[in-house]
N, C-alpha and C. Protein backbone atom coordinates (compact mmCIF):
# COMPACT_ATOMS: atom_id res chain seq x y z
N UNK A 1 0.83 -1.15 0.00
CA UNK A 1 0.00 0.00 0.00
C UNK A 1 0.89 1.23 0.00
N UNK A 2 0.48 2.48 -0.70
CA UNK A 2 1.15 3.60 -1.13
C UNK A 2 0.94 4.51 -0.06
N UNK A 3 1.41 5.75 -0.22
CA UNK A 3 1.43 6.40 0.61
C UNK A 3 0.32 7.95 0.42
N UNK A 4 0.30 7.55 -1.38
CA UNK A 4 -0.63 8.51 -1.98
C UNK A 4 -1.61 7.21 -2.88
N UNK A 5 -2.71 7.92 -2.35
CA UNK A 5 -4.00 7.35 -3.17
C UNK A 5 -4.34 7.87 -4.26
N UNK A 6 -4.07 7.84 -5.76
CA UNK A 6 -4.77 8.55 -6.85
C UNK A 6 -6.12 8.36 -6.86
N UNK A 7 -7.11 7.30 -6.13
CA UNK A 7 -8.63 7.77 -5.96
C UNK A 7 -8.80 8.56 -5.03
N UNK A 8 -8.13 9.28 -4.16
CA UNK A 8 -8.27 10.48 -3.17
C UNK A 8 -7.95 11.69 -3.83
N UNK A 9 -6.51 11.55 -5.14
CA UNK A 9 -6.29 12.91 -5.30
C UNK A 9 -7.44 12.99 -6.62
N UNK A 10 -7.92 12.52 -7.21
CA UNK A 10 -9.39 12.40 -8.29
C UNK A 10 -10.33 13.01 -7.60
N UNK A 11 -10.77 12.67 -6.66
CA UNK A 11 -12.01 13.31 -5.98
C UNK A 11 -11.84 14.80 -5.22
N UNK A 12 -10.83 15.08 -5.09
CA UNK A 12 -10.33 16.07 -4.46
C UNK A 12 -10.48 17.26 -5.89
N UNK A 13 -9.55 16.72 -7.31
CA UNK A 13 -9.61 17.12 -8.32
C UNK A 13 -11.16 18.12 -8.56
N UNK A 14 -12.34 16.64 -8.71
CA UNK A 14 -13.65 16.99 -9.42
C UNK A 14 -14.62 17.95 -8.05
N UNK A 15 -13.80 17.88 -7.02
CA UNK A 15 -14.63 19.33 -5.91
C UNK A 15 -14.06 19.90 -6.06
N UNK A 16 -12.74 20.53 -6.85
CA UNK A 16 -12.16 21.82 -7.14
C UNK A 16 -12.79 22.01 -8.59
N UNK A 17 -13.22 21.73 -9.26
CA UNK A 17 -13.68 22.19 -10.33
C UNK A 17 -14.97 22.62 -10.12
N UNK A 18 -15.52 24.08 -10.60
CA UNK A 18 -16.87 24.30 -10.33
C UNK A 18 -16.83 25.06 -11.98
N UNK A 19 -18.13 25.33 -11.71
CA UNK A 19 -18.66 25.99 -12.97
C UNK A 19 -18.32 27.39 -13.36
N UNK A 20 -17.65 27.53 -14.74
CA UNK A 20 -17.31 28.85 -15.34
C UNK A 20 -18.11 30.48 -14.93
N UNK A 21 -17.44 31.09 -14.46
CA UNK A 21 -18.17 32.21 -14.37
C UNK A 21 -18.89 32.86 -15.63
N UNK A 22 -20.01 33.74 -15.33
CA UNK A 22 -20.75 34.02 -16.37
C UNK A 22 -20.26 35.18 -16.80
N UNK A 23 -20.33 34.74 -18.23
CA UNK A 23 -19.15 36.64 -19.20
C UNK A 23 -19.84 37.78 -18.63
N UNK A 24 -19.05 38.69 -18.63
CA UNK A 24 -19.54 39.66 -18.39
C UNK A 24 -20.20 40.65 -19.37
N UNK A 25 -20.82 41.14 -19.19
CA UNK A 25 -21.78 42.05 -20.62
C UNK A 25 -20.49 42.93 -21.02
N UNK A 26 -20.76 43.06 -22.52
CA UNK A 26 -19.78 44.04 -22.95
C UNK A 26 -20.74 45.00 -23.45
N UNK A 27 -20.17 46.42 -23.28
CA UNK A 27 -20.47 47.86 -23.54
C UNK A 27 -20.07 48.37 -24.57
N UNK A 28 -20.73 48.38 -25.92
CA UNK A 28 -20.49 48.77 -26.83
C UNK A 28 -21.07 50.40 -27.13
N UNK A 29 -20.14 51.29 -27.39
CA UNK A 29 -20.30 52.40 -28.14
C UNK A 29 -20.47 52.97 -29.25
N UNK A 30 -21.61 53.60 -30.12
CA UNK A 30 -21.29 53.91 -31.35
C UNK A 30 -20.72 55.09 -32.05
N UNK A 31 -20.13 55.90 -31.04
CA UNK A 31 -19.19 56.71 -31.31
C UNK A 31 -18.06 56.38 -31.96
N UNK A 32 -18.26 57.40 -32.80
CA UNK A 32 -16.64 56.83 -33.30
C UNK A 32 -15.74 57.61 -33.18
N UNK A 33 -14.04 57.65 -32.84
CA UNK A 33 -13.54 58.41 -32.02
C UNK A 33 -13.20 59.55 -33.37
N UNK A 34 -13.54 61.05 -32.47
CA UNK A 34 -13.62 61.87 -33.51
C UNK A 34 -11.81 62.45 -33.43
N UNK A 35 -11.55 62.98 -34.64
CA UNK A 35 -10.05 63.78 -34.84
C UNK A 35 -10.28 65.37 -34.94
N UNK A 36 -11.49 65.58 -35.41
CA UNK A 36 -11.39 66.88 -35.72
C UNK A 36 -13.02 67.10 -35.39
N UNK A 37 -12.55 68.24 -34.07
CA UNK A 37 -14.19 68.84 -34.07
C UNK A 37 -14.83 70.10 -34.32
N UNK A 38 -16.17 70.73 -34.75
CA UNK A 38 -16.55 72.02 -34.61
C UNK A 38 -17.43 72.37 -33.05
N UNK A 39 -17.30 73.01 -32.59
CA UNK A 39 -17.99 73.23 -31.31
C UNK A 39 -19.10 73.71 -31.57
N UNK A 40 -20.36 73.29 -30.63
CA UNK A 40 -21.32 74.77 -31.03
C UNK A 40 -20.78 76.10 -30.44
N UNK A 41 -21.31 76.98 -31.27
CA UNK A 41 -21.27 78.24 -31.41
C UNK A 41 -19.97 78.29 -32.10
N UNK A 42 -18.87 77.65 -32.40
CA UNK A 42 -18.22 78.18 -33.27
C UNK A 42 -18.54 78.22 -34.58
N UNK A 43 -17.53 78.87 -35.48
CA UNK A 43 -17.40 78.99 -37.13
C UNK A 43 -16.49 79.15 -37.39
N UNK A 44 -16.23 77.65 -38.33
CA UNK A 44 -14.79 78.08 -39.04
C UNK A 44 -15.08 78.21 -40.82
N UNK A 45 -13.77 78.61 -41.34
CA UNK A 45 -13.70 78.60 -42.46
C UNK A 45 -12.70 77.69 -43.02
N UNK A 46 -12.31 77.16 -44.18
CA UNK A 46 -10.98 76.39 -44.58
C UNK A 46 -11.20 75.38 -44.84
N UNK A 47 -10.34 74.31 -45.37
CA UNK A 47 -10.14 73.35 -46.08
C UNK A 47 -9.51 72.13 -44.93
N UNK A 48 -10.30 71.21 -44.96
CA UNK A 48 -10.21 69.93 -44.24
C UNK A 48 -9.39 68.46 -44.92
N UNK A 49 -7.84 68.59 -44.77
CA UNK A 49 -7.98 67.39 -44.96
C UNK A 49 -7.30 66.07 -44.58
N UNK A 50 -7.23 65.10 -44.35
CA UNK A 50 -6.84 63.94 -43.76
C UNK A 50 -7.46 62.55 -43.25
N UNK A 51 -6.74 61.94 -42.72
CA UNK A 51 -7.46 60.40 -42.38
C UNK A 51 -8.14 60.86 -41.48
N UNK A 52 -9.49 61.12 -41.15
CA UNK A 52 -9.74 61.41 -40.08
C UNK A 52 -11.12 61.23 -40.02
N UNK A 53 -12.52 61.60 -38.66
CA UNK A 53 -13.42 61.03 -38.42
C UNK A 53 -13.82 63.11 -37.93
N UNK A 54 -14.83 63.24 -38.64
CA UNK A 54 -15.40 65.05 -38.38
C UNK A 54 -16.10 64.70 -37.90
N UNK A 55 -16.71 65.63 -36.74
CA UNK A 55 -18.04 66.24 -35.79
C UNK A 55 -18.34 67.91 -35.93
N UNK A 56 -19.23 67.97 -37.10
CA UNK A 56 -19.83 68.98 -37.05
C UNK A 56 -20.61 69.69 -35.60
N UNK A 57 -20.87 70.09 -35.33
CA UNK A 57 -21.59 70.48 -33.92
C UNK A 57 -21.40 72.23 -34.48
N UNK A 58 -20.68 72.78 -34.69
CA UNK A 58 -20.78 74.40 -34.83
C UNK A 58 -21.34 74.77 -36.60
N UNK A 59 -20.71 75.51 -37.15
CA UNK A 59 -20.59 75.68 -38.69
C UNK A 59 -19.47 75.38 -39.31
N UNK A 60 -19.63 75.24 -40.05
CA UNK A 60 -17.97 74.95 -40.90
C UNK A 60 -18.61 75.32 -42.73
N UNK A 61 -17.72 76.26 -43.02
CA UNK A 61 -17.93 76.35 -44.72
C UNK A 61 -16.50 76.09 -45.25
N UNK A 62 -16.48 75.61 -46.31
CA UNK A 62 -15.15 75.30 -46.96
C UNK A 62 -15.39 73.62 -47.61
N UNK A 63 -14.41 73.28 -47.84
CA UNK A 63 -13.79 71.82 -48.26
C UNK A 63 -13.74 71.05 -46.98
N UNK A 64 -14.19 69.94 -47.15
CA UNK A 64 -13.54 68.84 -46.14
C UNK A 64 -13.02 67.34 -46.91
N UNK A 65 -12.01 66.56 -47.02
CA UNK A 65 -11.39 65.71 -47.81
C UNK A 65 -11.07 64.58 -46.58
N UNK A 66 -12.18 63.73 -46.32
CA UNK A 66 -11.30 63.11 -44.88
C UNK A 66 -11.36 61.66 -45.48
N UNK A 67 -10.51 60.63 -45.18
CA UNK A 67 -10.87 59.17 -45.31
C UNK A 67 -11.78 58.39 -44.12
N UNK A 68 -12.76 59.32 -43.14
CA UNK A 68 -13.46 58.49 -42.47
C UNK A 68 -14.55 59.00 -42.35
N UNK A 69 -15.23 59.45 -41.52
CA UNK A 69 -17.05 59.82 -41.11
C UNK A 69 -16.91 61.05 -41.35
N UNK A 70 -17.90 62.04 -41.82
CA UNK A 70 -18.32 63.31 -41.37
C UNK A 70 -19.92 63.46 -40.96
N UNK A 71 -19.78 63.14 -40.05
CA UNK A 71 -21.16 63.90 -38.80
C UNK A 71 -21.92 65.48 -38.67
N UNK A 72 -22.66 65.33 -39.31
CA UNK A 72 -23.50 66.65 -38.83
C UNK A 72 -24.44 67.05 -38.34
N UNK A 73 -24.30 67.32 -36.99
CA UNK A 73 -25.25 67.12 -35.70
C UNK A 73 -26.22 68.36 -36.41
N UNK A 74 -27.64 67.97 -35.50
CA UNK A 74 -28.68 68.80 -35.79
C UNK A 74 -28.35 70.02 -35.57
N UNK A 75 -28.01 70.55 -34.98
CA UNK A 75 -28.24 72.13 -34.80
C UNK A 75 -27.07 72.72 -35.63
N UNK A 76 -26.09 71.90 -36.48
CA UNK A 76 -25.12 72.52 -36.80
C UNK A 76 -25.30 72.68 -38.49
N UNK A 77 -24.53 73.34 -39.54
CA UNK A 77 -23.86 73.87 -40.60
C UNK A 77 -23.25 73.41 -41.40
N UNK A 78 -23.04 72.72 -42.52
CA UNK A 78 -21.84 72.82 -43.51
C UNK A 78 -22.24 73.42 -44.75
N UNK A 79 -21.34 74.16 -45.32
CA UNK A 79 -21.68 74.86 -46.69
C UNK A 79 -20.24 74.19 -47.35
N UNK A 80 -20.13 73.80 -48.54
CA UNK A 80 -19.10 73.78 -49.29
C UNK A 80 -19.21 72.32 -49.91
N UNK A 81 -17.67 71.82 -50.26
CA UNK A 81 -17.64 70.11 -50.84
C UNK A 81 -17.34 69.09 -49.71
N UNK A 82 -17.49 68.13 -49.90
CA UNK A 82 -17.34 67.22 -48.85
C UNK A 82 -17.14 66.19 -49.55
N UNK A 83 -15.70 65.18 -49.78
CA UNK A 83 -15.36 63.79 -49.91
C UNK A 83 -15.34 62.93 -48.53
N UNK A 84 -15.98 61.81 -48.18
CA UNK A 84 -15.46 60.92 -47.25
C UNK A 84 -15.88 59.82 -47.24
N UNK A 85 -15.59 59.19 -46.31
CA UNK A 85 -16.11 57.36 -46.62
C UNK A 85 -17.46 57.38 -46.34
N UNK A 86 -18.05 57.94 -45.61
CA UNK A 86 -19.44 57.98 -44.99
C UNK A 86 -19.84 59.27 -44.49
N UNK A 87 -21.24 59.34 -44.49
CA UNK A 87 -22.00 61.10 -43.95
C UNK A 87 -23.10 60.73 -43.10
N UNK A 88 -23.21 61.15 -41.66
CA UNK A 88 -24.22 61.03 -41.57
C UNK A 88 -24.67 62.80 -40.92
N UNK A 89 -25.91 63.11 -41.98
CA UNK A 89 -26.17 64.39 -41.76
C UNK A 89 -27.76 64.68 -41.37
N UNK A 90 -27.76 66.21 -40.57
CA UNK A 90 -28.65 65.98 -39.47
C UNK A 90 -28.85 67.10 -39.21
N UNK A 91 -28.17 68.14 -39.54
CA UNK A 91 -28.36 69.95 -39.15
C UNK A 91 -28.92 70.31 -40.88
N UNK A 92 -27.71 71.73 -41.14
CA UNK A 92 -28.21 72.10 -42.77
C UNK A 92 -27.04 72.21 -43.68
N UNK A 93 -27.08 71.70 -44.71
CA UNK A 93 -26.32 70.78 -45.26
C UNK A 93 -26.45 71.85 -46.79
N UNK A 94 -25.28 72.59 -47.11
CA UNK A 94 -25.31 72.58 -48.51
C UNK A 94 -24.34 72.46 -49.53
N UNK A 95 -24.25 72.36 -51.08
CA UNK A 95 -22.89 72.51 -51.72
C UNK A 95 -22.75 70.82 -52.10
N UNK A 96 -21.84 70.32 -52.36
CA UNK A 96 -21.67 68.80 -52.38
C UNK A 96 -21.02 67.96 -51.04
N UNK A 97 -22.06 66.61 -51.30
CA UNK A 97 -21.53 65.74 -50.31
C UNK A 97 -21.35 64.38 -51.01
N UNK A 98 -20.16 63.67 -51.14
CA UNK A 98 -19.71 62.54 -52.03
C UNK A 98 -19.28 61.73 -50.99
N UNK A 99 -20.42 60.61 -50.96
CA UNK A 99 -19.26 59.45 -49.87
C UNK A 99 -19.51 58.70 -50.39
N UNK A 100 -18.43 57.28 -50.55
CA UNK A 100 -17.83 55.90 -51.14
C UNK A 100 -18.98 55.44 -50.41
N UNK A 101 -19.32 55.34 -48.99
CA UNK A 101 -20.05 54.28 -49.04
C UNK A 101 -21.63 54.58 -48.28
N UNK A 102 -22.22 55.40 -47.60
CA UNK A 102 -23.36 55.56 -46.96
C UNK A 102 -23.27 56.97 -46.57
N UNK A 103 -24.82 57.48 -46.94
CA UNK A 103 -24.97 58.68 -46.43
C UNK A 103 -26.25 58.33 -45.74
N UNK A 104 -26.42 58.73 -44.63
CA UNK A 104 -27.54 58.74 -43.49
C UNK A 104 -28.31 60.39 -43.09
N UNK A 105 -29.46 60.18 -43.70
CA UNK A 105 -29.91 60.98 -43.62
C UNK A 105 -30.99 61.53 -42.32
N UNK A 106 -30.77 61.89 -41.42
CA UNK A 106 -31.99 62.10 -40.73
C UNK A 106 -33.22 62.60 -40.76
N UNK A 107 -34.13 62.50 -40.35
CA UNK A 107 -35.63 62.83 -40.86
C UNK A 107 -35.64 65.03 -40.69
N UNK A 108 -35.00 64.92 -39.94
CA UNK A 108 -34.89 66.54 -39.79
C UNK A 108 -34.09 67.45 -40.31
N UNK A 109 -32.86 67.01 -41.11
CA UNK A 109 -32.12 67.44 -42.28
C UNK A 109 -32.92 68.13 -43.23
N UNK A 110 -31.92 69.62 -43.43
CA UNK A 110 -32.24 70.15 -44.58
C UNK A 110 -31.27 70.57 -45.48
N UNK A 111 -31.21 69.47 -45.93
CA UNK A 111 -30.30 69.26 -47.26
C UNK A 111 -30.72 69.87 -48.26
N UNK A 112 -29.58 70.54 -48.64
CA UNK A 112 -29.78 71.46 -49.85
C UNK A 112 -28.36 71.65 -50.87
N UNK A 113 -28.21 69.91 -51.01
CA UNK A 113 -26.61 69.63 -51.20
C UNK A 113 -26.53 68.41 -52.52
N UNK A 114 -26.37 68.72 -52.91
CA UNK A 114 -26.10 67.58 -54.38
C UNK A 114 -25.08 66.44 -53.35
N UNK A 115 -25.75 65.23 -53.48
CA UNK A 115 -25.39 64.16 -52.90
C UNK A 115 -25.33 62.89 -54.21
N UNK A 116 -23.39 62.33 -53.66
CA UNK A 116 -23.37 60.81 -54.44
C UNK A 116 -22.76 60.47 -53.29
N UNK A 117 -23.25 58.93 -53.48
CA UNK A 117 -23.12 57.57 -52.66
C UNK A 117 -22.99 56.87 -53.11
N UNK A 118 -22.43 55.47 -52.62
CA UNK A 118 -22.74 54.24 -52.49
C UNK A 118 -24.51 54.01 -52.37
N UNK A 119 -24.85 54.08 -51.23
CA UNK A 119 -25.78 53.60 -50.39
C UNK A 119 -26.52 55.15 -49.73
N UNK A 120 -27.95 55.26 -49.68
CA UNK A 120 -28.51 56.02 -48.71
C UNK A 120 -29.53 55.82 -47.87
N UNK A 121 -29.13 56.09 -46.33
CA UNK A 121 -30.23 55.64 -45.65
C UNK A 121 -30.89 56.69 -44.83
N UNK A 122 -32.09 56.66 -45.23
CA UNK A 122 -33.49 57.57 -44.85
C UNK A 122 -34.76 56.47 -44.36
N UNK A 123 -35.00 57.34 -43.58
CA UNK A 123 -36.42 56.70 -42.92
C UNK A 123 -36.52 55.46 -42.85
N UNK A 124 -35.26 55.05 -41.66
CA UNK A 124 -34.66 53.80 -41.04
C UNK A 124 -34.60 52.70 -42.51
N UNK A 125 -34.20 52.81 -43.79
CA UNK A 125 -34.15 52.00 -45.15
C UNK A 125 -33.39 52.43 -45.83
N UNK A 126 -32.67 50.97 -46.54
CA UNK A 126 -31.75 52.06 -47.37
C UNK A 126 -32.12 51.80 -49.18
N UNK A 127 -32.06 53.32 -49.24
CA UNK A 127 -32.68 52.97 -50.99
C UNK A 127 -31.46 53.39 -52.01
N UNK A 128 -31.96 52.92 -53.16
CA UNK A 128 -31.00 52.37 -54.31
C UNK A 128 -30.63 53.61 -54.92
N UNK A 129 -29.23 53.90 -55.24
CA UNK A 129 -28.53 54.99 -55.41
C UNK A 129 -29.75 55.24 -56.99
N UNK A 130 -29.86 56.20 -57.63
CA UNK A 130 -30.44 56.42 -59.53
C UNK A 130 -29.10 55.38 -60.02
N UNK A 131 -29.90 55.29 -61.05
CA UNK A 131 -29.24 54.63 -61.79
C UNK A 131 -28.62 55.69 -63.21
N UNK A 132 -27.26 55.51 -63.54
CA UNK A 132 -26.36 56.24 -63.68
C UNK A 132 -27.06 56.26 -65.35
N UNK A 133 -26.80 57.85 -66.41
CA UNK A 133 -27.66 57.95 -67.37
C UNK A 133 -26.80 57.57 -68.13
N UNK A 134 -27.27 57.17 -69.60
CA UNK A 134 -26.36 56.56 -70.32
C UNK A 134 -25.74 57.59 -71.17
N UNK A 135 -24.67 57.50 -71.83
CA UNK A 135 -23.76 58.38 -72.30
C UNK A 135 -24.77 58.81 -73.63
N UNK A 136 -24.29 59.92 -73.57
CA UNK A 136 -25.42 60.36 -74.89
C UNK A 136 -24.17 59.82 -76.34
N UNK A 137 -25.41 59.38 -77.33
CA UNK A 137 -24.13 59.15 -78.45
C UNK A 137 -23.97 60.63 -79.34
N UNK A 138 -22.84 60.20 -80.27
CA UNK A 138 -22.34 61.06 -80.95
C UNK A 138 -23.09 61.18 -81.96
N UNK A 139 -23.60 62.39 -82.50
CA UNK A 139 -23.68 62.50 -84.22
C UNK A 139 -22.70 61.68 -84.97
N UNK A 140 -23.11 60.98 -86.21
CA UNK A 140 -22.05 60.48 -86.74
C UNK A 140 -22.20 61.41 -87.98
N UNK A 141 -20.71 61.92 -88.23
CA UNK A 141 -21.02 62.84 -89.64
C UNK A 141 -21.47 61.98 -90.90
N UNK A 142 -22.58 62.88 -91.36
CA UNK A 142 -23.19 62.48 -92.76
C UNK A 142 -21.39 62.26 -93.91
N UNK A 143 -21.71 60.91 -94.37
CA UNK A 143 -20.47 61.02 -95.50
C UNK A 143 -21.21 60.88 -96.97
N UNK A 144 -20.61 61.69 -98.01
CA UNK A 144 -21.13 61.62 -98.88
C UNK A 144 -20.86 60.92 -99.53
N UNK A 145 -21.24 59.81 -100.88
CA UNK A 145 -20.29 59.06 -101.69
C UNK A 145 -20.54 59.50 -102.85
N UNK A 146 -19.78 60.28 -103.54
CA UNK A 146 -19.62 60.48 -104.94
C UNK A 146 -19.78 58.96 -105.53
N UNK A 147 -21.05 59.45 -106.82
CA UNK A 147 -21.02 58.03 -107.95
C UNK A 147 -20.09 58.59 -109.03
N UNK A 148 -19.38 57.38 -109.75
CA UNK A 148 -18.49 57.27 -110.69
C UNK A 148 -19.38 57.74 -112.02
N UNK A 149 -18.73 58.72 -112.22
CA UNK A 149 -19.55 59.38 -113.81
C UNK A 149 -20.28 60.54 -113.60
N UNK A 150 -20.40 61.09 -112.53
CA UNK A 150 -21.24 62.14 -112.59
C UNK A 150 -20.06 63.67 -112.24
């Protein structure tokens, strides 16, 4: 007889094992972290550009050229062009807005902005960009053929 029982240290084993704690909830945010902001009550003027994620909140007129979101909270402004990956707009909006992939429109926007997209979503749906017009053709010049003998 031994001095250690492996059916003692087994049972000892399966009462140290208890049941996994339960995950904890994760907290997701849909903010996305902004680089460049307008405050309310400010106004700027100038040209925007870089990798970056905008928060309208004040006015802003000019250019903006960013590779990520531009946000335009309700109470706020943009006048001018706007390239970015995505828009979601929500104050008053004019001049052009061009995003690669979604523009979100809110029901209280007053857009007054020549808009291209990908994708636009209004009144929680997203509807199908127009469909692009077809190239107008060319006149083809009239050719004349001279007949032989005349």
């Amino acid at each position: 007889m031994g001095l250690f029982s492996r059916k003692k240290d087994r049972a000892k084993k399966k009462q140290k094992q208890t049941a996994p704690e339960p995950a904890k909830p994760v907290v997701v945010r849909n903010d996305p972290p902004v680089s460049f902001f307008v405050a309310p009550g400010d106004t700027l003027t100038g040209h925007l550009r870089g990798n970056a994620n905008v928060l309208i909140r004040g006015a802003f007129e000019g250019e903006i050229e960013v590779s990520g979101l531009v946000w335009v909270a309700e109470d706020a402004e943009l006048f001018g062009f706007v390239q970015c990956s995505d828009a979601h707009l929500a104050g008053k909006v004019g001049g052009t807005v061009r995003a690669e992939g979604v523009i979100d429109l809110n029901p209280n926007v007053e857009c007054r902005a020549e808009l291209e997209y990908g994708r636009i979503w209004r009144d929680g749906a997203f509807e199908k960009p127009p469909a692009p017009e077809p190239p107008a053709e060319e006149p083809r010049p009239e050719t004349s053929e001279a007949t032989p003998g005349s």
